[in-house]
Structure formats: C-alpha cells, structure tokens
C-alpha atoms as a PDB file:
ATOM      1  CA  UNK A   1       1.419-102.419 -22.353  1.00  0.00           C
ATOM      2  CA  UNK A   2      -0.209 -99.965 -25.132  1.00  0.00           C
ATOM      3  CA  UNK A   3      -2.518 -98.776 -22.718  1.00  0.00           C
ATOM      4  CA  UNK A   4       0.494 -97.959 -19.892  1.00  0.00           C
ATOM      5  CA  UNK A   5       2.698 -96.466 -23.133  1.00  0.00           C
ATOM      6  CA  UNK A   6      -0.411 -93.990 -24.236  1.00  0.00           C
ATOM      7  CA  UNK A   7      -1.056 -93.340 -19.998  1.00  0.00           C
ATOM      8  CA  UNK A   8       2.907 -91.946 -19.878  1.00  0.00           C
ATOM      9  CA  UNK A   9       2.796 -90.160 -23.287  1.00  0.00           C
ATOM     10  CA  UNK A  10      -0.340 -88.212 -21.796  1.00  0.00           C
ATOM     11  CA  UNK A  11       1.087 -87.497 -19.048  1.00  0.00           C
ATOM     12  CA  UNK A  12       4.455 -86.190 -20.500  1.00  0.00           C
ATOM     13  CA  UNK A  13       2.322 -84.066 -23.150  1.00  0.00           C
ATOM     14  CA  UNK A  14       0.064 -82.419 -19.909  1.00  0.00           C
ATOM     15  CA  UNK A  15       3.218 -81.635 -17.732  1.00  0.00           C
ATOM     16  CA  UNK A  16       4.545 -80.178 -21.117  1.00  0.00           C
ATOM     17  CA  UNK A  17       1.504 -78.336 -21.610  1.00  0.00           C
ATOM     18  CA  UNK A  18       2.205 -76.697 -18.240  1.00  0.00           C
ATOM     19  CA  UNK A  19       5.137 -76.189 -17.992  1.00  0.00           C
ATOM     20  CA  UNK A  20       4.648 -73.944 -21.385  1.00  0.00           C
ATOM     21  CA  UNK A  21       1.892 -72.316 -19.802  1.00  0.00           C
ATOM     22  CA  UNK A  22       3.791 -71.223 -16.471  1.00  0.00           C
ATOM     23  CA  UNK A  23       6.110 -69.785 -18.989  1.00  0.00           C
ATOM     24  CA  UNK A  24       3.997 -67.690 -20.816  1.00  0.00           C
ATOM     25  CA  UNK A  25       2.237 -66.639 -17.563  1.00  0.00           C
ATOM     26  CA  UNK A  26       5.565 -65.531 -15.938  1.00  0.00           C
ATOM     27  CA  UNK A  27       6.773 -64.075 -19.296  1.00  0.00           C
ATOM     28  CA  UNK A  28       3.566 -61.512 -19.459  1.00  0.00           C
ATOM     29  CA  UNK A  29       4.250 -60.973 -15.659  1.00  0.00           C
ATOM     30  CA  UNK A  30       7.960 -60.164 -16.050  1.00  0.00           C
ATOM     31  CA  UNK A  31       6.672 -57.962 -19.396  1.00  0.00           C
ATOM     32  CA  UNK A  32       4.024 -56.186 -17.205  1.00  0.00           C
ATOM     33  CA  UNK A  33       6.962 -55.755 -14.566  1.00  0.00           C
ATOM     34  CA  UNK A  34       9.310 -54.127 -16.841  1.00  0.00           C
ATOM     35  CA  UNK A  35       6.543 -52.076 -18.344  1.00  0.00           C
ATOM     36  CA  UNK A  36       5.548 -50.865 -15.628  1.00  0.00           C
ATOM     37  CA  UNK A  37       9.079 -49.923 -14.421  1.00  0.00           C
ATOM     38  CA  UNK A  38       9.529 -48.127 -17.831  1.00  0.00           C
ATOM     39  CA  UNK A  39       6.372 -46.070 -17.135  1.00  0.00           C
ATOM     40  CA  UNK A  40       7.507 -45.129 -13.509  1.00  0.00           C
ATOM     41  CA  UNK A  41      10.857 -44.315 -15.097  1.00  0.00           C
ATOM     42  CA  UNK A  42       9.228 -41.986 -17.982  1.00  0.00           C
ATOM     43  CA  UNK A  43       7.342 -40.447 -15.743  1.00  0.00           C
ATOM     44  CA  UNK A  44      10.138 -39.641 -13.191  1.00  0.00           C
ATOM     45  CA  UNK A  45      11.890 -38.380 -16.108  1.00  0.00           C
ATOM     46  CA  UNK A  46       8.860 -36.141 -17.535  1.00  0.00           C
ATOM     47  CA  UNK A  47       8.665 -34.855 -13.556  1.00  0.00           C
ATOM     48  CA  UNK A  48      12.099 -33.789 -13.684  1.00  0.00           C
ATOM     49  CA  UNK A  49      11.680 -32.211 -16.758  1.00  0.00           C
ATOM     50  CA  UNK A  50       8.609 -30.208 -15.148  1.00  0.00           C
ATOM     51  CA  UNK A  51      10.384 -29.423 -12.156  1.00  0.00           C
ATOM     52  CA  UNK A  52      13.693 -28.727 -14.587  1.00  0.00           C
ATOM     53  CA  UNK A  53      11.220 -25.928 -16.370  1.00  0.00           C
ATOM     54  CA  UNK A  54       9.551 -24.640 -13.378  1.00  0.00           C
ATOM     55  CA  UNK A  55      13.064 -23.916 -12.579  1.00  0.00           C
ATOM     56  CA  UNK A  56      13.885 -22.217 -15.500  1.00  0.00           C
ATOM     57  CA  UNK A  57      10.744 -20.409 -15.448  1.00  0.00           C
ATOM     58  CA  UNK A  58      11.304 -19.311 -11.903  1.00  0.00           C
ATOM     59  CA  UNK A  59      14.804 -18.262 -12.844  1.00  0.00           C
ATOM     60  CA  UNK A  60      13.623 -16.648 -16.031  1.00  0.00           C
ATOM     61  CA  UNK A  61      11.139 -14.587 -14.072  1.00  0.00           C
ATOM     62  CA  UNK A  62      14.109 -13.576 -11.571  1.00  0.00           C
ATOM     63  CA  UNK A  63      15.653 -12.542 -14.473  1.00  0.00           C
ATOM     64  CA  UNK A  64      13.070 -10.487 -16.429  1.00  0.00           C
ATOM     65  CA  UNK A  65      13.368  -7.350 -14.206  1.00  0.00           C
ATOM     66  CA  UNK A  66      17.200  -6.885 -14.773  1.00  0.00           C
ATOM     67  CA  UNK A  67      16.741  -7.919 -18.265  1.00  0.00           C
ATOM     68  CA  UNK A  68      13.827  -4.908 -18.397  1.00  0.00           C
ATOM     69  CA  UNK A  69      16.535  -2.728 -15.694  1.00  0.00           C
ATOM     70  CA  UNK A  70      18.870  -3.091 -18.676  1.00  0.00           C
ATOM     71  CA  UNK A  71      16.265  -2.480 -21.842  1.00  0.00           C
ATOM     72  CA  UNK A  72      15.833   0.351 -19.999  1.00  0.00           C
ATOM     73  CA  UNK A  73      19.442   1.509 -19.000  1.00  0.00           C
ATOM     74  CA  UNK A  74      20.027   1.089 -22.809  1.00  0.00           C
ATOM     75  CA  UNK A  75      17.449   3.472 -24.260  1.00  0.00           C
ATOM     76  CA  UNK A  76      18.574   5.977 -21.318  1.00  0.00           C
ATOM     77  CA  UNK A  77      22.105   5.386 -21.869  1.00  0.00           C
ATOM     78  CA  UNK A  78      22.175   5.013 -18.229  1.00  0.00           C
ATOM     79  CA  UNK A  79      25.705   3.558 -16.871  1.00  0.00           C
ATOM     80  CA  UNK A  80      25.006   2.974 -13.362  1.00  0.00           C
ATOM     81  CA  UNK A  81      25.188  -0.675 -11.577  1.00  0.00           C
ATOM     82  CA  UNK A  82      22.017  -2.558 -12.508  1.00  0.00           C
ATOM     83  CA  UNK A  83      21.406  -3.422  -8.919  1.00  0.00           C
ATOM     84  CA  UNK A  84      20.959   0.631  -7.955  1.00  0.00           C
ATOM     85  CA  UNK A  85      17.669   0.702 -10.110  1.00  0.00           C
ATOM     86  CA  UNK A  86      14.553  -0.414 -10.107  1.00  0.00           C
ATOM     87  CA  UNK A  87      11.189   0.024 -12.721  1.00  0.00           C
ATOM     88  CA  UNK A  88       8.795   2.628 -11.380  1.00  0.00           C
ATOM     89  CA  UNK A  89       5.267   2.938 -12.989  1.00  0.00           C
ATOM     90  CA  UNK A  90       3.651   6.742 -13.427  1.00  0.00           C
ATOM     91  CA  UNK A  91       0.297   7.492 -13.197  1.00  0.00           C
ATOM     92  CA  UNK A  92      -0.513   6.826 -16.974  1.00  0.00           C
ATOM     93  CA  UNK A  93       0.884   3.626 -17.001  1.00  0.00           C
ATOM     94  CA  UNK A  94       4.249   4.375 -18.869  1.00  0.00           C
ATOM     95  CA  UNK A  95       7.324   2.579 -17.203  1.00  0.00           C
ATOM     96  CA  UNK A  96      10.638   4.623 -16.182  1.00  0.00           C
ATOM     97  CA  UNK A  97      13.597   3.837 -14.578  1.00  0.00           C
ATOM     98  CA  UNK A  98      14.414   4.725 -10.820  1.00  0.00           C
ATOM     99  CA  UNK A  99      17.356   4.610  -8.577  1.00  0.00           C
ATOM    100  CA  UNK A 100      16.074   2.953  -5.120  1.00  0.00           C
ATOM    101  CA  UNK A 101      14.841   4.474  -2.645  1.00  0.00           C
ATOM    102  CA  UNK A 102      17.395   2.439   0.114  1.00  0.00           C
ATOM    103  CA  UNK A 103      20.139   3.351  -2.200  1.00  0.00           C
ATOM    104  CA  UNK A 104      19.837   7.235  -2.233  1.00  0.00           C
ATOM    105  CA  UNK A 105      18.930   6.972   1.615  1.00  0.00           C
ATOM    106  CA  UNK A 106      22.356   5.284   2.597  1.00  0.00           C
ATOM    107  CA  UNK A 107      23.890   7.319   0.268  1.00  0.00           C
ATOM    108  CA  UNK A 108      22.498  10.389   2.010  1.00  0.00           C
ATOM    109  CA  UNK A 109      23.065   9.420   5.502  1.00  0.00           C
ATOM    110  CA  UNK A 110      26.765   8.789   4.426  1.00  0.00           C
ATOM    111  CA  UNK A 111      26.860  11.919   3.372  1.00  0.00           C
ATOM    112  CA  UNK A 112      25.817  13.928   6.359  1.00  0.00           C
ATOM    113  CA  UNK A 113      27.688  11.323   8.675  1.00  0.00           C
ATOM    114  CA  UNK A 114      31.017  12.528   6.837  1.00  0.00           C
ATOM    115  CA  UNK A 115      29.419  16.223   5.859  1.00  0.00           C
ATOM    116  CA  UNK A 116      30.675  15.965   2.217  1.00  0.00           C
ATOM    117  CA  UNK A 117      29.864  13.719  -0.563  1.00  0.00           C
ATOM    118  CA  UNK A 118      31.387  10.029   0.684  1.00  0.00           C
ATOM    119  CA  UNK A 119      33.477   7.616  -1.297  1.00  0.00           C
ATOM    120  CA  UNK A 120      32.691   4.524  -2.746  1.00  0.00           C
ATOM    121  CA  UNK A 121      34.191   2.181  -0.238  1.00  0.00           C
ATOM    122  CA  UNK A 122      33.184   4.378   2.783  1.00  0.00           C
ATOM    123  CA  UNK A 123      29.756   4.200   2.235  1.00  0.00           C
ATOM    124  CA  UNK A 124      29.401   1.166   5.004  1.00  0.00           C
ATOM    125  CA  UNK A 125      31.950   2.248   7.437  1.00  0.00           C
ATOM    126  CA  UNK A 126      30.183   5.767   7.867  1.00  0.00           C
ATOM    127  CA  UNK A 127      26.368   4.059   7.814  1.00  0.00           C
ATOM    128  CA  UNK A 128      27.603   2.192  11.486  1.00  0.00           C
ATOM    129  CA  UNK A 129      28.328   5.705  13.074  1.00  0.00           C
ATOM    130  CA  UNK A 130      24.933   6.831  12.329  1.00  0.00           C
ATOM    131  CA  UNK A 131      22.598   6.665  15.572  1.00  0.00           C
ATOM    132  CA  UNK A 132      20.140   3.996  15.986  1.00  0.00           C
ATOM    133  CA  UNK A 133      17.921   4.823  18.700  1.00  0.00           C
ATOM    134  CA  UNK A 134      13.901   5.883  17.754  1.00  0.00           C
ATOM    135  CA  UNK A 135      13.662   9.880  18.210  1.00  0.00           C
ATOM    136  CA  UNK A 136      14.853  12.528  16.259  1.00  0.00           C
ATOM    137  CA  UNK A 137      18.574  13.051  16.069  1.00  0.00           C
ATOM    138  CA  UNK A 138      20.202  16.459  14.583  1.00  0.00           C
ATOM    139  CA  UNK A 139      23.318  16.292  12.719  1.00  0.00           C
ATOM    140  CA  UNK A 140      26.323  17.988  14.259  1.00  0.00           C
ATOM    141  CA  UNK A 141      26.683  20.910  11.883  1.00  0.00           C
ATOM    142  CA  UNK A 142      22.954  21.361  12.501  1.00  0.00           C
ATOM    143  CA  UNK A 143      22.326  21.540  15.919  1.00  0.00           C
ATOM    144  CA  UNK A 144      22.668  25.212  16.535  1.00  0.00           C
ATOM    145  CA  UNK A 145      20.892  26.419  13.267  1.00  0.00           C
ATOM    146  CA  UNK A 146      17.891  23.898  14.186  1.00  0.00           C
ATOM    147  CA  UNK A 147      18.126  25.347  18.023  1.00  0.00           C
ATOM    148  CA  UNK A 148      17.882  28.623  16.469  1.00  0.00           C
ATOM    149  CA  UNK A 149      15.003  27.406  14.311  1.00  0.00           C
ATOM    150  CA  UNK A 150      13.334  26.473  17.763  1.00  0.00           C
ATOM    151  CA  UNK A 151      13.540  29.493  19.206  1.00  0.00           C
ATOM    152  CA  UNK A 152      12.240  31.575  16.205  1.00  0.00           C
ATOM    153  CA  UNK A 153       9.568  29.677  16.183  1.00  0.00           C
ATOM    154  CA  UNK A 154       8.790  30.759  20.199  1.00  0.00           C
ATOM    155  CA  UNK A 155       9.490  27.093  21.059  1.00  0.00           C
ATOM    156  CA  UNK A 156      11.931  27.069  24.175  1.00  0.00           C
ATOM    157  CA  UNK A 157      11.488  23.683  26.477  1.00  0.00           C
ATOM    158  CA  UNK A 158      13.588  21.958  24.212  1.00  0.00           C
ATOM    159  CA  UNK A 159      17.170  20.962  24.060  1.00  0.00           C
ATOM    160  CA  UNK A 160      19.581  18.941  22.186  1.00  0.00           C
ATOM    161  CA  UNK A 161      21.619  16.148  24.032  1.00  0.00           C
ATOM    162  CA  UNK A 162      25.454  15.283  23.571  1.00  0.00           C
ATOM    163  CA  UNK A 163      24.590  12.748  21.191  1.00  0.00           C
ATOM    164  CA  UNK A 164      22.658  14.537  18.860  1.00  0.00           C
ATOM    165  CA  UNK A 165      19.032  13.814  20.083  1.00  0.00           C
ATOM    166  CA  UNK A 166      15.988  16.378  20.818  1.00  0.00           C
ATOM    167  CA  UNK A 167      14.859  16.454  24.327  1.00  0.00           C
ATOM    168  CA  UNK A 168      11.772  17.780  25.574  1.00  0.00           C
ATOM    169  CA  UNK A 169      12.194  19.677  29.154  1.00  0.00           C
ATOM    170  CA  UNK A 170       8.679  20.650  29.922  1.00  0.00           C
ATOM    171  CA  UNK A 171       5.573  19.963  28.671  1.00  0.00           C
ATOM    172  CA  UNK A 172       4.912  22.271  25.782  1.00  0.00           C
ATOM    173  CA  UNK A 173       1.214  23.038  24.352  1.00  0.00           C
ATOM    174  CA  UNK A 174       1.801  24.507  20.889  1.00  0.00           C
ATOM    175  CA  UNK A 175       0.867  22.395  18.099  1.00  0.00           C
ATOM    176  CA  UNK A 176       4.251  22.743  16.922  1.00  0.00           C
ATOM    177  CA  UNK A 177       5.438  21.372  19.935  1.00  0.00           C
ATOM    178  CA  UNK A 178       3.506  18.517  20.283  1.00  0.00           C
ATOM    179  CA  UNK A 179       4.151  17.389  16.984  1.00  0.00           C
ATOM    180  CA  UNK A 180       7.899  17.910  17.852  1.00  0.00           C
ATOM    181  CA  UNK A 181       7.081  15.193  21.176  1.00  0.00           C
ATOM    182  CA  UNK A 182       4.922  13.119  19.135  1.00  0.00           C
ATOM    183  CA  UNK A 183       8.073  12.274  16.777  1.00  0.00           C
ATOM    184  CA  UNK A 184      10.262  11.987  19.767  1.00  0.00           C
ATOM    185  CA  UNK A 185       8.462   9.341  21.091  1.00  0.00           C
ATOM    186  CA  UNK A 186       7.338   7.470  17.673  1.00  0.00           C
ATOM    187  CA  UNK A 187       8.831   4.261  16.797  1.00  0.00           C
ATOM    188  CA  UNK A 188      10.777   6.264  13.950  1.00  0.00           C
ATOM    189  CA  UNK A 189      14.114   7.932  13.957  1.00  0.00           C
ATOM    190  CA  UNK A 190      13.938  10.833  12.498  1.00  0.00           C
ATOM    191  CA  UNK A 191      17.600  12.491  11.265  1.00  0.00           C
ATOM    192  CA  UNK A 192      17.610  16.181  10.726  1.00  0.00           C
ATOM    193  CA  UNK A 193      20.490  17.914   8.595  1.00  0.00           C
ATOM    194  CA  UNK A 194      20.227  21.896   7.771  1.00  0.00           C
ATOM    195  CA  UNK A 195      22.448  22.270   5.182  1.00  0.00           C
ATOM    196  CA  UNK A 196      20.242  22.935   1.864  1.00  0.00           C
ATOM    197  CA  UNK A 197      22.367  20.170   0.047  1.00  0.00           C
ATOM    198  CA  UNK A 198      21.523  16.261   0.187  1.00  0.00           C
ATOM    199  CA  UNK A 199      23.991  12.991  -1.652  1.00  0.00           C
ATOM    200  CA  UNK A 200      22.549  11.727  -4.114  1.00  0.00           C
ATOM    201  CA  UNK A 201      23.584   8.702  -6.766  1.00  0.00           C
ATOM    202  CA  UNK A 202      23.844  10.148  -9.890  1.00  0.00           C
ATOM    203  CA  UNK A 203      20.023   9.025 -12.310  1.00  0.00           C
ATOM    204  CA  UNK A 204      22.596   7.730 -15.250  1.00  0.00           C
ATOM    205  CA  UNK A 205      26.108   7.562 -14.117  1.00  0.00           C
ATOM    206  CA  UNK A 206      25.303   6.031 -10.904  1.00  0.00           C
ATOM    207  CA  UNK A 207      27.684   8.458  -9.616  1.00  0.00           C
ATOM    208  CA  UNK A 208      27.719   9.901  -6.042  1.00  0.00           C
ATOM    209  CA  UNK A 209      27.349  13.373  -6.508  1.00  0.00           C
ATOM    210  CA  UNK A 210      26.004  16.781  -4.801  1.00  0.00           C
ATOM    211  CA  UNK A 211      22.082  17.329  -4.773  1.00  0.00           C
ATOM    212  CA  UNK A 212      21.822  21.144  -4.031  1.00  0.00           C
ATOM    213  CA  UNK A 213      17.959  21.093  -4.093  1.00  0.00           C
ATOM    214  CA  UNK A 214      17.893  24.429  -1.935  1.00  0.00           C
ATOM    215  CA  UNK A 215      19.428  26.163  -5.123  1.00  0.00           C
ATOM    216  CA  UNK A 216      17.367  24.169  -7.578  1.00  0.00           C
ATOM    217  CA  UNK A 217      14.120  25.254  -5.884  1.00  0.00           C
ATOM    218  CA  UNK A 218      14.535  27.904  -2.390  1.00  0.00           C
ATOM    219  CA  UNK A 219      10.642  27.213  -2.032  1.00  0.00           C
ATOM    220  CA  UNK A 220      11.548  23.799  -1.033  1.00  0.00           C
ATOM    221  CA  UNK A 221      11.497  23.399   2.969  1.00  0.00           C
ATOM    222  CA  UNK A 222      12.536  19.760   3.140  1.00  0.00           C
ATOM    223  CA  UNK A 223      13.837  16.719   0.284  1.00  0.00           C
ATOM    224  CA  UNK A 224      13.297  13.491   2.438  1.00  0.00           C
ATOM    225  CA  UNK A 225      15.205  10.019   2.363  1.00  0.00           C
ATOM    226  CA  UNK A 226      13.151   7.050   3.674  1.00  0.00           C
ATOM    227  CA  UNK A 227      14.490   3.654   4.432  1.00  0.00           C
ATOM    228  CA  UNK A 228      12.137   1.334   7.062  1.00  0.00           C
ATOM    229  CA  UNK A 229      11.426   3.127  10.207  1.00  0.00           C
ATOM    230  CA  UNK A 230      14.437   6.041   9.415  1.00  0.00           C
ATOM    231  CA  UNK A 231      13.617   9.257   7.617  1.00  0.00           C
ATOM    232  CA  UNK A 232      16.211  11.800   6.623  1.00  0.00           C
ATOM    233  CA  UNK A 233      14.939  15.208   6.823  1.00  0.00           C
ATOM    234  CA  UNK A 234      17.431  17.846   4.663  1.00  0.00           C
ATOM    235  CA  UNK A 235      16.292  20.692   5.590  1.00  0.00           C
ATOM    236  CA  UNK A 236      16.570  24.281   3.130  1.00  0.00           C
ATOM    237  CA  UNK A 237      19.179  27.249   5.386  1.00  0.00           C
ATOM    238  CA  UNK A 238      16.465  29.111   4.344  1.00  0.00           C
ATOM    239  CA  UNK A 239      19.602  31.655   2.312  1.00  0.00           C
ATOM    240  CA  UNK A 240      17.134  33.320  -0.190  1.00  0.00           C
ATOM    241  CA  UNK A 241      14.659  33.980   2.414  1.00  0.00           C
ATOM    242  CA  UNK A 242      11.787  32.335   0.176  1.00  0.00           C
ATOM    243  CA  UNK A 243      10.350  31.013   3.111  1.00  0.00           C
ATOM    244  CA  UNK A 244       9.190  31.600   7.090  1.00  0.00           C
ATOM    245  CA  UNK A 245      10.627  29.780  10.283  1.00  0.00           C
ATOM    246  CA  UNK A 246       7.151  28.682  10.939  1.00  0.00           C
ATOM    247  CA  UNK A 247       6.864  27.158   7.372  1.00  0.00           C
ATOM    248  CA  UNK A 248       9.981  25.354   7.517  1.00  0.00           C
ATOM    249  CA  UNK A 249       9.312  23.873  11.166  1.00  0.00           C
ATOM    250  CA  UNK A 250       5.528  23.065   9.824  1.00  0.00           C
ATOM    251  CA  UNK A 251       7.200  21.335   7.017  1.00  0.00           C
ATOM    252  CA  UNK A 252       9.920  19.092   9.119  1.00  0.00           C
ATOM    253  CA  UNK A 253       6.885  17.962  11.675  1.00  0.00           C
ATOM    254  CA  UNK A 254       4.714  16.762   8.871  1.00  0.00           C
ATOM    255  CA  UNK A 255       6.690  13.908   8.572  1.00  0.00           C
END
C-alpha cells in the first residue's frame, strides 16, 4: 500500500511539475508576443514620426522661398503680392528680387489687347481675346505703322490678314524676308505692338503701371515679353529718329 501511496504522490508531483513548466513556457511566449507587438508598434510610431518630418521638411522647403520672397520684400520695402516675385541670382552671386517673367508678359498682352494699361480684374478676360495660332500677329493699332515699316524696308510680298496675322504672298529672297517667313512658320507666336510703351507691374508696388521704355532709352528698338512658345515684341515709333527702319526690322527678326 506504501509503495502504491509513494507511485500516486510521484505521479501528482511530475504532472505538477508540468503543468508549471507549460506555464512558464507559454508565459515567455505570450511575453515574446507582446514584445514583439510593442516593437512593431514603436517602430510604426518612429515611421510616422519620419514620414511626419519629411513632411515638415518638405513643407518647410516649400516654404523657404516665400519666406526669402518676403526677407527680401522687407529690406526693399516692396508691397507687391508675394506670388508676383521670384529670387533672381546676378552674375556675382548676390540675390535680388524679380517680378516674373509670366506675370509682366500677361500683364503686357492685356495691355495691348485693351491698348491702355488694364485693370485688375480684367487681366483674364482680355488674355482669352488674344490670338492663339503659331505666326506672327500685329496688334490693331499697329498694323499700318508695321506695313509701313515693310515697305521702308523695300519688303513688298507681304500682307496683313483680317485677323491680325502676317502673310507672305510671294516668295521673297532678302534676308530680311526670310527671317520674316522663318517666324511665320515657327512653332512660336510672335505678337508685334508699335507703340513705344509696354504694361508693366510695378518692381515694389506691384502696381500695373505704364512702361514708356521708348522715352527712357529712343536707342531701344524692341523690350520683349516671353511666356512658353509666345513672345511680345513692343516695338520703339521710332519718334526721336535715334534709329533706321532697317535697324528696327533687324531688331524685331532676331527674335
């Protein structure tokens, strides 16, 4: 009977013995299991704190031109609409501030669309009149003096359309002339507007104003406006007689 009471005493202290050890060995795995589901979540959270700073570094370096626009608006005094300038770099490496380049073209183009300096909130409305098609396209008060400017030149095969655009009747062999069909058929569109003023927006008040450029220099044949594939050509009236027809033509084909 001893022996049978010492067999089931062994055997109740072994199934203990196991039964403790498949606790501690599911313990450690359930520790190792919520470990390891704290590390995944820590390092989800460190991710999101990357991606949360490449964000802010991303929007920090969106921000650092306008915050430079403005630096520089500041020491200027400049009161235009941040979003007219941009930071140009001269040759020596010193930074200024520039109004750009699409700005003073649409300006411009409002400008001889209207043929006086164009409001604020007409700006958009005129820019749809303007033509489209590649060639190069006269404005309406222009067409006669450039016509004139043609024929001065001893350039005659050429004619202006109803719409505004230079047409080339016969083949011409001039250089002048060839230049004149080379920018007819480029993949540019070329506007032309003879009136020794251009629209400008003002360098510090952002202002719309007058750019008489003919006055300020009557040397000057042509003050150009660029915006993709378009070029505005303002061209000098030539008043002060500082320059020749051929000069002035020579100028506007150059382009």
């Amino acid at each position: 009977m001893k022996n049978k009471k010492y067999i089931i005493i062994g055997l109740a202290i072994i199934v203990i013995i196991l039964i403790v050890a498949l606790v501690i060995f599911f313990s450690k795995k359930d520790n190792e299991y919520v470990n390891n589901m704290i590390l995944v979540s820590e390092n989800n959270v460190t991710n999101e704190n990357a991606e949360d700073n490449t964000s802010i570094v991303d929007q920090d370096t969106s921000n650092q031109n306008v915050e430079e626009i403005e630096n520089m608006k500041n020491e200027i005094n400049a009161t235009g609409n941040t979003g007219i300038y941009y930071v140009d770099e001269e040759y020596d490496g010193r930074k200024i501030l520039q109004v750009k380049p699409d700005v003073q073209f649409d300006v411009d183009l409002a400008g001889i669309i209207k043929n006086t300096i164009p409001e604020e909130n007409e700006i958009s409305e005129l820019i749809e009149k303007a033509p489209t098609d590649n060639g190069v396209w006269i404005s309406e008060e222009s067409r006669e003096s450039f016509s004139t400017l043609l024929k001065n030149n001893n350039i005659n095969d050429f004619t202006i359309s109803d719409d505004g655009y230079l047409q080339i009747n016969n083949s011409e062999n001039n250089d002048m002339a060839n230049k004149l069909i080379n920018m007819i058929n480029s993949n540019n569109l070329y506007i032309i507007n003879i009136t020794g003023i251009a629209y400008e927006r003002d360098y510090i008040s952002g202002e719309i104003t007058e750019y008489p450029f003919e006055d300020m220099d009557p040397t000057q044949a042509v003050e150009p406006y660029q915006k993709d594939n378009k070029i505005i050509l303002e061209v000098t009236t030539n008043k002060m007689q500082e320059l020749t027809e051929s000069e002035i033509l020579d100028a506007i084909t150059s382009y």
